[in-house]
Protein backbone atom coordinates (compact mmCIF):
# COMPACT_ATOMS: atom_id res chain seq x y z
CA UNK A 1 -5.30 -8.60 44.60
CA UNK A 2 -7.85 -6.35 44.42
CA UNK A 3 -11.34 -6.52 42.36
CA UNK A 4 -13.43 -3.87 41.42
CA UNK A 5 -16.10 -2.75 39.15
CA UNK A 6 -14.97 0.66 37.28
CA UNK A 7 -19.05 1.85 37.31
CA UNK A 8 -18.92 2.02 41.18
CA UNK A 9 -15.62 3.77 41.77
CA UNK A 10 -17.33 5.61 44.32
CA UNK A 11 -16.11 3.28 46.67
CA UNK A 12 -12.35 3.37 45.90
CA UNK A 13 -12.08 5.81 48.54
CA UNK A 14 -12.38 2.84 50.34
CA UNK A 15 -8.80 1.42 49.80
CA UNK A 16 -7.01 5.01 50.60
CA UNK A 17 -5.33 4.92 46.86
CA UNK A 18 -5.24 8.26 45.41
CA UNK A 19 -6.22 8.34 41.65
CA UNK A 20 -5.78 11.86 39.63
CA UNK A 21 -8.85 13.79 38.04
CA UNK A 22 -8.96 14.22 34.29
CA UNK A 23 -11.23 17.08 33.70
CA UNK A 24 -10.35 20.49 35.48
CA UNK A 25 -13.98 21.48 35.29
CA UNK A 26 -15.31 18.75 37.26
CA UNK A 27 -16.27 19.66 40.26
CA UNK A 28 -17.93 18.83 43.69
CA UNK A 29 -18.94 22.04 44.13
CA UNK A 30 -21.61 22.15 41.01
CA UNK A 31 -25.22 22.69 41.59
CA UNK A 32 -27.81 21.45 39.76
CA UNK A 33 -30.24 24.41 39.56
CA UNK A 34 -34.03 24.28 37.55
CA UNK A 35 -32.75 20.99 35.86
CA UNK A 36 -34.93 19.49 38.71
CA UNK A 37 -37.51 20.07 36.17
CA UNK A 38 -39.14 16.47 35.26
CA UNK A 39 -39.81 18.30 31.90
CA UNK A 40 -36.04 19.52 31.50
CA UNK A 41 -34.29 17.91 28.42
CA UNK A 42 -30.19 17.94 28.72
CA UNK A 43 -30.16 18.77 24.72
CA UNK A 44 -31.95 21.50 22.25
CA UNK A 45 -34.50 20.19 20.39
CA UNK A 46 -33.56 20.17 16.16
CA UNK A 47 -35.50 23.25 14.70
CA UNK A 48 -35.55 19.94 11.67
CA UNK A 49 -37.90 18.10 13.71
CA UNK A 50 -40.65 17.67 15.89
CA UNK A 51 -40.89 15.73 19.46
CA UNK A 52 -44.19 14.01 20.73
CA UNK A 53 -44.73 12.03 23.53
CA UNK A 54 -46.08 8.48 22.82
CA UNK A 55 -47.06 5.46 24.96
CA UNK A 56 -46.70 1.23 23.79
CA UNK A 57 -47.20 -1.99 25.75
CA UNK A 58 -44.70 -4.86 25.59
CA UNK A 59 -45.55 -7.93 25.54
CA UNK A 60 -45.62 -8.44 29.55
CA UNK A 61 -48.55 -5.68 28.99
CA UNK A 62 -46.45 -2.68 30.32
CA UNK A 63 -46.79 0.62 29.49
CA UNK A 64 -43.61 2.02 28.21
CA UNK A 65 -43.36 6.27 27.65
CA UNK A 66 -40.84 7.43 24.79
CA UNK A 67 -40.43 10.51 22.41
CA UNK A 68 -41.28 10.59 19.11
CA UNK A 69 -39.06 12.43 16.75
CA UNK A 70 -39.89 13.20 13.46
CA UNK A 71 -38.65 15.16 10.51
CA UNK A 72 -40.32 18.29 9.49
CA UNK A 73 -41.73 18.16 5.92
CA UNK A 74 -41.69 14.52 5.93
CA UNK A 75 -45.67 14.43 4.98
CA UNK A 76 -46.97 11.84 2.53
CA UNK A 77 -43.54 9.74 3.13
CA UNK A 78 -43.11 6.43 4.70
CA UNK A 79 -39.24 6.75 5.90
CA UNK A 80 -36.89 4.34 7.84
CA UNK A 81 -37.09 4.15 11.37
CA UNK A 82 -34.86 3.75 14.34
CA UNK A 83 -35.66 2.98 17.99
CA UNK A 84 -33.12 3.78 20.60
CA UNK A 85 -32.80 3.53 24.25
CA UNK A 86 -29.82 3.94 26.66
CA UNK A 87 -27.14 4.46 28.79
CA UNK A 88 -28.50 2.17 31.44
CA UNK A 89 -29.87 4.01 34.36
CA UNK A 90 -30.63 7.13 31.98
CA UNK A 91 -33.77 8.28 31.15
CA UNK A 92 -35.02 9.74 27.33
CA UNK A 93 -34.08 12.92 28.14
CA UNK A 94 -30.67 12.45 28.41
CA UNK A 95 -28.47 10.55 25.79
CA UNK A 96 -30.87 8.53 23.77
CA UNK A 97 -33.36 11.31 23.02
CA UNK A 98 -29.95 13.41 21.86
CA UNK A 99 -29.37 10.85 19.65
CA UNK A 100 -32.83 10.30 18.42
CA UNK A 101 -33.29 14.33 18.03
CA UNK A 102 -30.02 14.10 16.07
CA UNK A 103 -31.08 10.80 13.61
CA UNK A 104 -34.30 12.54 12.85
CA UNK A 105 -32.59 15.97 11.58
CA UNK A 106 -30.92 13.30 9.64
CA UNK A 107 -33.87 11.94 7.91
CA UNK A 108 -35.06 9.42 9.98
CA UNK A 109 -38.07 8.73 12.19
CA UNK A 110 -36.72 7.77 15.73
CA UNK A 111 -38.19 6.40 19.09
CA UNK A 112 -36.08 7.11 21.94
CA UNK A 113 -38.31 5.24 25.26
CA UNK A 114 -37.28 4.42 29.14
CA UNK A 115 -37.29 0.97 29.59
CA UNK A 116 -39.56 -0.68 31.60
CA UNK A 117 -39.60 0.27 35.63
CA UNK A 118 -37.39 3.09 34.69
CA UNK A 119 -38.26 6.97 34.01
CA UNK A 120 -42.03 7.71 32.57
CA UNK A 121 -42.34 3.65 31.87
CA UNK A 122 -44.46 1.51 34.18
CA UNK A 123 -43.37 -1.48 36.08
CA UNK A 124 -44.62 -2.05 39.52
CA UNK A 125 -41.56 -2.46 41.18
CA UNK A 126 -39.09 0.87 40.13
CA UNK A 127 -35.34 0.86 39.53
CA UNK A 128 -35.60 -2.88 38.80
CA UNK A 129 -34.35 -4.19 35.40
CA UNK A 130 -34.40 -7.40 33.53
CA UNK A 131 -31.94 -8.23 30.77
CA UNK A 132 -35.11 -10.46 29.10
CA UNK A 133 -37.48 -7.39 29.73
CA UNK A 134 -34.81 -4.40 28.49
CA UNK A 135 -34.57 -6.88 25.46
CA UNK A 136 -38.43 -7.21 25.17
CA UNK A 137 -38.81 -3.42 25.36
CA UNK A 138 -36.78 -2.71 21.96
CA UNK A 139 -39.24 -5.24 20.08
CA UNK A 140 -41.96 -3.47 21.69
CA UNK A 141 -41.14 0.00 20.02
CA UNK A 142 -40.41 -1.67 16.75
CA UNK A 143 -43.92 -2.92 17.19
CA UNK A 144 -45.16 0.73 17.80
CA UNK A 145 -43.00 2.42 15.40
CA UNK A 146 -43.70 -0.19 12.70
CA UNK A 147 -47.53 0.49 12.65
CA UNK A 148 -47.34 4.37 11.79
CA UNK A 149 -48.32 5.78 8.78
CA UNK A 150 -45.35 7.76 7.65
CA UNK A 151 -42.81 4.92 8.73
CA UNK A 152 -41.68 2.02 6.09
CA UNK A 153 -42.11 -1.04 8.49
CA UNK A 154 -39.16 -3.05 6.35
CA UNK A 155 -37.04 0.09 6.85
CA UNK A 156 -36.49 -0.65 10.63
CA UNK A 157 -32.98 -0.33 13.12
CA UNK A 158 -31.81 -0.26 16.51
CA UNK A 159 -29.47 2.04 18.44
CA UNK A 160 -28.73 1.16 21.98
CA UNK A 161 -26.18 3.09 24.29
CA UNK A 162 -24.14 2.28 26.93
CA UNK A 163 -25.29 -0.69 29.04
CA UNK A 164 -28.71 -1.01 26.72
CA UNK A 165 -26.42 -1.84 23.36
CA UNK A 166 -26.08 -5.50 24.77
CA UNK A 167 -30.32 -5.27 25.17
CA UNK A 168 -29.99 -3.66 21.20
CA UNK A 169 -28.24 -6.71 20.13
CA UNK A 170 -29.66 -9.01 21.89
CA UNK A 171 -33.35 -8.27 20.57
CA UNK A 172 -31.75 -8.40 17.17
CA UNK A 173 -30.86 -12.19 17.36
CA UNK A 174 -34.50 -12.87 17.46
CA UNK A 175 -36.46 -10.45 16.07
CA UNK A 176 -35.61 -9.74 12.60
CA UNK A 177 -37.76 -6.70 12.00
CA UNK A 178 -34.59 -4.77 13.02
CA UNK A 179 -32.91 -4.76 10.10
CA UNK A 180 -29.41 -3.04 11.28
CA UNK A 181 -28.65 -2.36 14.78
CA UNK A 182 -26.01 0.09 16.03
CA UNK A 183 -24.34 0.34 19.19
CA UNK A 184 -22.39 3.46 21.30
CA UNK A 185 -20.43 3.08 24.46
CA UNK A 186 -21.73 -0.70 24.67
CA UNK A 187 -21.98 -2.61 28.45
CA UNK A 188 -22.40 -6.21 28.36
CA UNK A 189 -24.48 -5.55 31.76
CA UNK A 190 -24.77 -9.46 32.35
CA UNK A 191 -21.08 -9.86 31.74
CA UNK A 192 -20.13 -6.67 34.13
CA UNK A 193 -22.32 -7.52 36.89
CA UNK A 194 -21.58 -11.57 37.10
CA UNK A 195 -18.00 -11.10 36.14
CA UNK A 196 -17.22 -7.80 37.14
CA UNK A 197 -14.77 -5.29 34.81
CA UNK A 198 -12.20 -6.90 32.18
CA UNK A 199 -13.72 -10.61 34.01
CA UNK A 200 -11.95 -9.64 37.37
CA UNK A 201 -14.14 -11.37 39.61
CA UNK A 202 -12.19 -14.49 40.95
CA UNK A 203 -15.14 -17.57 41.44
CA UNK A 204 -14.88 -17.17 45.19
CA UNK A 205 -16.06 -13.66 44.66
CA UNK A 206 -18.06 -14.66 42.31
CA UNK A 207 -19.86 -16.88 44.86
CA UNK A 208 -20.22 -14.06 47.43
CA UNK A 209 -21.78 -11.74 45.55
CA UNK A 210 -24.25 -14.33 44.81
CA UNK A 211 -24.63 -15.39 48.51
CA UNK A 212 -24.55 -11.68 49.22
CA UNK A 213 -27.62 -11.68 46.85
CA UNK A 214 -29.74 -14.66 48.09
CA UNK A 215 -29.52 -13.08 51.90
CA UNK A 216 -30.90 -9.74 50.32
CA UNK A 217 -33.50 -11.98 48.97
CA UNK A 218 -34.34 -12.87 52.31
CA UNK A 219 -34.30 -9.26 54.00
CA UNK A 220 -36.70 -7.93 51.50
CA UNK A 221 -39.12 -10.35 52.15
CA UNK A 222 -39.18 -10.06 55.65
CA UNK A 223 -39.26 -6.17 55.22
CA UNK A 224 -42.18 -6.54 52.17
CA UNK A 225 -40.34 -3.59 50.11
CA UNK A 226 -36.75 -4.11 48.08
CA UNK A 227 -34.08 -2.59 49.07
CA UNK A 228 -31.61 -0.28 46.81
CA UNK A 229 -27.95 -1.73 45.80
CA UNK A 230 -24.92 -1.29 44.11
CA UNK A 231 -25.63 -3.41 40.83
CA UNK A 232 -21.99 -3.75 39.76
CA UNK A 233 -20.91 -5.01 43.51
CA UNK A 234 -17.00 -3.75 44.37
CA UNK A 235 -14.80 -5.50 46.87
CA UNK A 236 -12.76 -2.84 49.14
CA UNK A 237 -8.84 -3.83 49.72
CA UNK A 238 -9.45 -6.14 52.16
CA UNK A 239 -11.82 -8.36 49.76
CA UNK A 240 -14.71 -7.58 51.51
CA UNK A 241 -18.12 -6.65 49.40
CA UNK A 242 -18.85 -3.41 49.67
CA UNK A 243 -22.73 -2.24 50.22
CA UNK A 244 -24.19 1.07 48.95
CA UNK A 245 -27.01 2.82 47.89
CA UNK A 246 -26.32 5.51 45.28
CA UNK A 247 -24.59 4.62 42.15
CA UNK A 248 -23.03 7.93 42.18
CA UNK A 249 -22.23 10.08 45.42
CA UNK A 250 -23.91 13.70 46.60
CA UNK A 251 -20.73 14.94 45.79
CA UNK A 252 -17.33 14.28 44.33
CA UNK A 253 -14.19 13.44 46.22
CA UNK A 254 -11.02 14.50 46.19
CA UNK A 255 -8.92 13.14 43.70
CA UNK A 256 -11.44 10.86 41.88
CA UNK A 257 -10.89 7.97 39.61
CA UNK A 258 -11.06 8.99 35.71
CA UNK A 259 -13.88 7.09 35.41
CA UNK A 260 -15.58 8.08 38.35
CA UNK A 261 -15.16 11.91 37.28
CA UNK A 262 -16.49 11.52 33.91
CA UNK A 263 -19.42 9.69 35.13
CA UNK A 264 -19.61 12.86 37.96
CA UNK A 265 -19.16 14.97 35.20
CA UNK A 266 -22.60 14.13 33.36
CA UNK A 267 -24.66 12.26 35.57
CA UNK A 268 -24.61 14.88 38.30
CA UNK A 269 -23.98 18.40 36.92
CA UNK A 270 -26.29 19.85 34.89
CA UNK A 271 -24.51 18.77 31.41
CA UNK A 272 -26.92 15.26 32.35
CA UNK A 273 -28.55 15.55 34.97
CA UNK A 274 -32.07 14.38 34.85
CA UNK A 275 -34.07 13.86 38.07
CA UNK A 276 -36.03 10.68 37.13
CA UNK A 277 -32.51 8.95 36.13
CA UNK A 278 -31.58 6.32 38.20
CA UNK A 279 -27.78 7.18 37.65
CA UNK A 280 -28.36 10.96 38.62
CA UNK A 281 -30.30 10.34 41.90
CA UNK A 282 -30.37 7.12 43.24
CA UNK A 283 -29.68 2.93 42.49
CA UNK A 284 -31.17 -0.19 41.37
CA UNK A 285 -32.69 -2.42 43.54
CA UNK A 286 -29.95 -4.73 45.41
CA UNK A 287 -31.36 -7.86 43.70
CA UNK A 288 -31.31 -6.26 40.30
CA UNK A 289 -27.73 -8.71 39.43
CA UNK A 290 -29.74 -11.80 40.00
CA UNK A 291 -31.31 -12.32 36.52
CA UNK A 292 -28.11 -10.66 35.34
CA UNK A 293 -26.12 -13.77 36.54
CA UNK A 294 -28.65 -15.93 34.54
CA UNK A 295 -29.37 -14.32 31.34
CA UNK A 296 -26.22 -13.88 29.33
CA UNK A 297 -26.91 -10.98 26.85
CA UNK A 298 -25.46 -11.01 23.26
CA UNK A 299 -25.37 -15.27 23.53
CA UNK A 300 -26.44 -15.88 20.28
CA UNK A 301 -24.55 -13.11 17.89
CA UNK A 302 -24.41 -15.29 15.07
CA UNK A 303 -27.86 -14.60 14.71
CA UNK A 304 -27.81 -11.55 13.99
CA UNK A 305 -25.93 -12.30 10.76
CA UNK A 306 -26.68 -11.15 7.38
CA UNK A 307 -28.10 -7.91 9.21
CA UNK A 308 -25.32 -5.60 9.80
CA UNK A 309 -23.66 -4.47 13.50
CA UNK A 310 -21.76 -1.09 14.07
CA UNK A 311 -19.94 -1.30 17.34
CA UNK A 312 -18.98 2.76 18.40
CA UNK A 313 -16.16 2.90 21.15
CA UNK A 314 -13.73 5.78 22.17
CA UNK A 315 -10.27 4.78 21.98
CA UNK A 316 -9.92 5.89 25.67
CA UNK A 317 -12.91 4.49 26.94
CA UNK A 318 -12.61 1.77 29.68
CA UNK A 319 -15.86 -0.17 28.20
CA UNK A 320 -13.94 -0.21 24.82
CA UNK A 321 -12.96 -4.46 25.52
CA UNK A 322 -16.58 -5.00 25.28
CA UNK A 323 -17.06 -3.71 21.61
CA UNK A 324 -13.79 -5.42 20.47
CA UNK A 325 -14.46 -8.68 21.99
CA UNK A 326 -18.49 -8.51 19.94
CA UNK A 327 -16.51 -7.25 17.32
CA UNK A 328 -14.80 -10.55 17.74
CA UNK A 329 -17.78 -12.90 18.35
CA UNK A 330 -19.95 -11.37 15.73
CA UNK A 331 -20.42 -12.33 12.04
CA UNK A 332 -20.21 -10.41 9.00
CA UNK A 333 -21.10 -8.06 8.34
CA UNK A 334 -19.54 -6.00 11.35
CA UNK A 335 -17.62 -2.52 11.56
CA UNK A 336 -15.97 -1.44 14.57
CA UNK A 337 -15.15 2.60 14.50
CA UNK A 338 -12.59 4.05 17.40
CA UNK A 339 -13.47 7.37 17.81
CA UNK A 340 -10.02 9.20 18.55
CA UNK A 341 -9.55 10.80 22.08
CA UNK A 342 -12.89 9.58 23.46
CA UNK A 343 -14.07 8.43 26.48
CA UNK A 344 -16.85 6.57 27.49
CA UNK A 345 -19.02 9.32 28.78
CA UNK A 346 -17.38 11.50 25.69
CA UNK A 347 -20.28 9.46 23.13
CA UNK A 348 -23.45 10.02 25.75
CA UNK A 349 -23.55 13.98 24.14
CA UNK A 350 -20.23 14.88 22.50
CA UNK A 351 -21.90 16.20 18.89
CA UNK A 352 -18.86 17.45 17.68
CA UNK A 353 -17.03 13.68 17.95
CA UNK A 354 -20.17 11.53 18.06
CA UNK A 355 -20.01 9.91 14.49
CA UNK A 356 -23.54 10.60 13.51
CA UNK A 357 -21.94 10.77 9.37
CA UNK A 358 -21.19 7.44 10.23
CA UNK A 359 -24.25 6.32 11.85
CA UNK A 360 -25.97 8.06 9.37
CA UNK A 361 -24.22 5.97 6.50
CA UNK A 362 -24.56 2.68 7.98
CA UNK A 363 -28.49 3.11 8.49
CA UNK A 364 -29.15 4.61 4.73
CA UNK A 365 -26.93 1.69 3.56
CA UNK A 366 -28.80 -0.91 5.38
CA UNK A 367 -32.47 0.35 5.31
CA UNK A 368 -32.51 1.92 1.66
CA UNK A 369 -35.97 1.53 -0.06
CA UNK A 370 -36.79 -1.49 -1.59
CA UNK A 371 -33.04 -3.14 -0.75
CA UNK A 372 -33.96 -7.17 -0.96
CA UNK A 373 -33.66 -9.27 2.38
CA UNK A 374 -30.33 -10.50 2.98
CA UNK A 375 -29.63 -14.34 2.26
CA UNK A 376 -28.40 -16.68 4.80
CA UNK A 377 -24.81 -17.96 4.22
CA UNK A 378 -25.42 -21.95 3.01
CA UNK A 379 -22.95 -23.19 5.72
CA UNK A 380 -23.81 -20.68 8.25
CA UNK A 381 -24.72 -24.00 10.75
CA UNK A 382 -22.94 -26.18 9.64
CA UNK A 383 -24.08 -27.67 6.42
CA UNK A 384 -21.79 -30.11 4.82
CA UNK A 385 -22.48 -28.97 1.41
């Protein structure tokens, strides 16, 4: 039986099956025109609020670039805050600065950033990422945006999109200075890349992607540079790995996979496009699934607990097991909302079915002024009493 990875359905051509295309107005034919632009934003800027471009170090001591969004008239107020970052492979000028441009209008201060090695952030080594450093990065903005003036440092949450929501949760276990933490779209990127969509990976694949990585281990050394890679690695029909270096093609194929289109549909037309995003132009390194295998993102959930989760899916999305199954894992208190119709891609920059009223909610329910600090549940480990 065959094994794929739904991200990288660029390669299903591969097999000769034919899969229909959703959206009539996808198409391979598109050009992306001035959005070459490294200064081109894929949203409108809120006439509500005002955009500045900040800079932060993690703890690692790199320098991290994100937008600062703040409300207009908001002088003389400390307000709550929300950092953001996300889908994974995108860049602040796509989906999370959308998101942050649309929580600000809504009253709150919000820090959208490119993680480290991606976009304006430093990092020697580009297009790398590192579950423990993506996870670093979100405590690193609540760091900056916890030291301005106008923000209430108590008052703190966490929005992370797409394959950055299991980096969103996983920064909450530990640091507890994010007081709520929201999610859109979410990836478990640790669980996709060592165990491949919906767990499909059998363990002898499972061991040849890992041989497949040690070799490439090997190759860059001798070649001093590291090479680009599929980071979700597909198996064609035959069961053999298959190698590329774009996450998404020049162009789109005949006949795409769903998933494949609506990925097409934003990442490389002009709806998303961004040209420092790694999913609009290029890959990750090939050796990027290493640490992914080792570092299992979203391990200690219970932690999270009294703080609050909101888990956003679209009912048609084919990511939507890995909301249900945190749903599942995660304490109270928890809300999962469907959103009818949708599709993965759908919640990147969908306004009109993005539940921002319900984001909106969650966050002034969890980080009113002068709410008291959640107590632990007496038998949350184990107590006998």
């Amino acid at each position: 039986m065959r094994k794929i990875s739904l991200f990288v359905l660029t390669y299903l051509m591969l097999s000769g099956q034919p899969f229909a295309q959703t959206k009539s107005n996808v198409q391979s034919t598109k050009k992306i025109k001035d959005v070459n632009k490294t200064d081109h934003y894929t949203f409108q800027l809120s006439d509500k609020v005002t955009r500045q471009e900040v800079t932060f170090k993690n703890r690692y001591g790199i320098t991290l670039t994100g937008d600062l969004y703040t409300p207009k008239n908001s002088a003389n107020q400390k307000l709550p805050a929300l950092v953001l970052s996300g889908p994974f492979g995108a860049v602040k000028e796509q989906s999370s600065g959308l998101y942050a441009n649309e929580m600000a209008a809504r009253g709150f201060i919000t820090l959208a950033f490119d993680p480290s090695f991606t976009g304006e952030s430093g990092g020697e080594v580009r297009n790398v990422a590192s579950p423990d450093i993506f996870t670093e990065d979100f405590s690193a903005a609540v760091d900056y945006i916890g030291l301005l003036p106008t923000v209430d440092r108590n008052r703190i949450g966490a929005i992370g999109i797409c394959g950055l929501s299991g980096m969103a949760l996983t920064a909450a276990t530990s640091d507890t200075r994010i007081k709520a933490v929201a999610t859109a779209s979410m990836y478990d990127m640790s669980r996709s890349m060592s165990r491949s969509h919906k767990d499909s990976y059998t363990l002898e694949q499972r061991q040849k992607v890992m041989d497949y990585l040690s070799q490439q281990r090997w190759t860059d050394a001798e070649n001093g540079k590291f090479a680009l890679g599929l980071h979700e690695v597909p198996f064609d029909k035959n069961g053999n790995l298959v190698k590329g270096t774009r996450v998404l093609p020049e162009a789109l194929p005949k006949n795409p996979a769903p998933v494949l289109a609506a990925f097409f549909d934003y990442y490389r037309t002009p709806r998303g496009f961004h040209a420092r995003s790694i999913n609009s132009t290029t890959a990750w390194t090939a050796t990027t699934p290493m640490a992914f295998f080792n570092f299992p993102l979203a391990a200690n959930l219970e932690m999270i607990s009294p703080r609050p989760i909101m888990l956003i899916a679209g009912e048609n999305a084919h990511s939507r097991y890995y909301s249900e199954d945190v749903y599942k894992m995660a304490s109270e208190p928890k809300q999962l909302v469907i959103v009818p119709k949708a599709d993965h891609v759908d919640l990147y920059d969908q306004v009109n079915i993005i539940p921002f009223d319900k984001l909106t909610a969650f966050f002034n329910e969890h980080l009113k002024a002068g709410k008291p600090a959640p107590k632990e549940k007496a038998a949350a480990y184990g107590s006998a009493n």
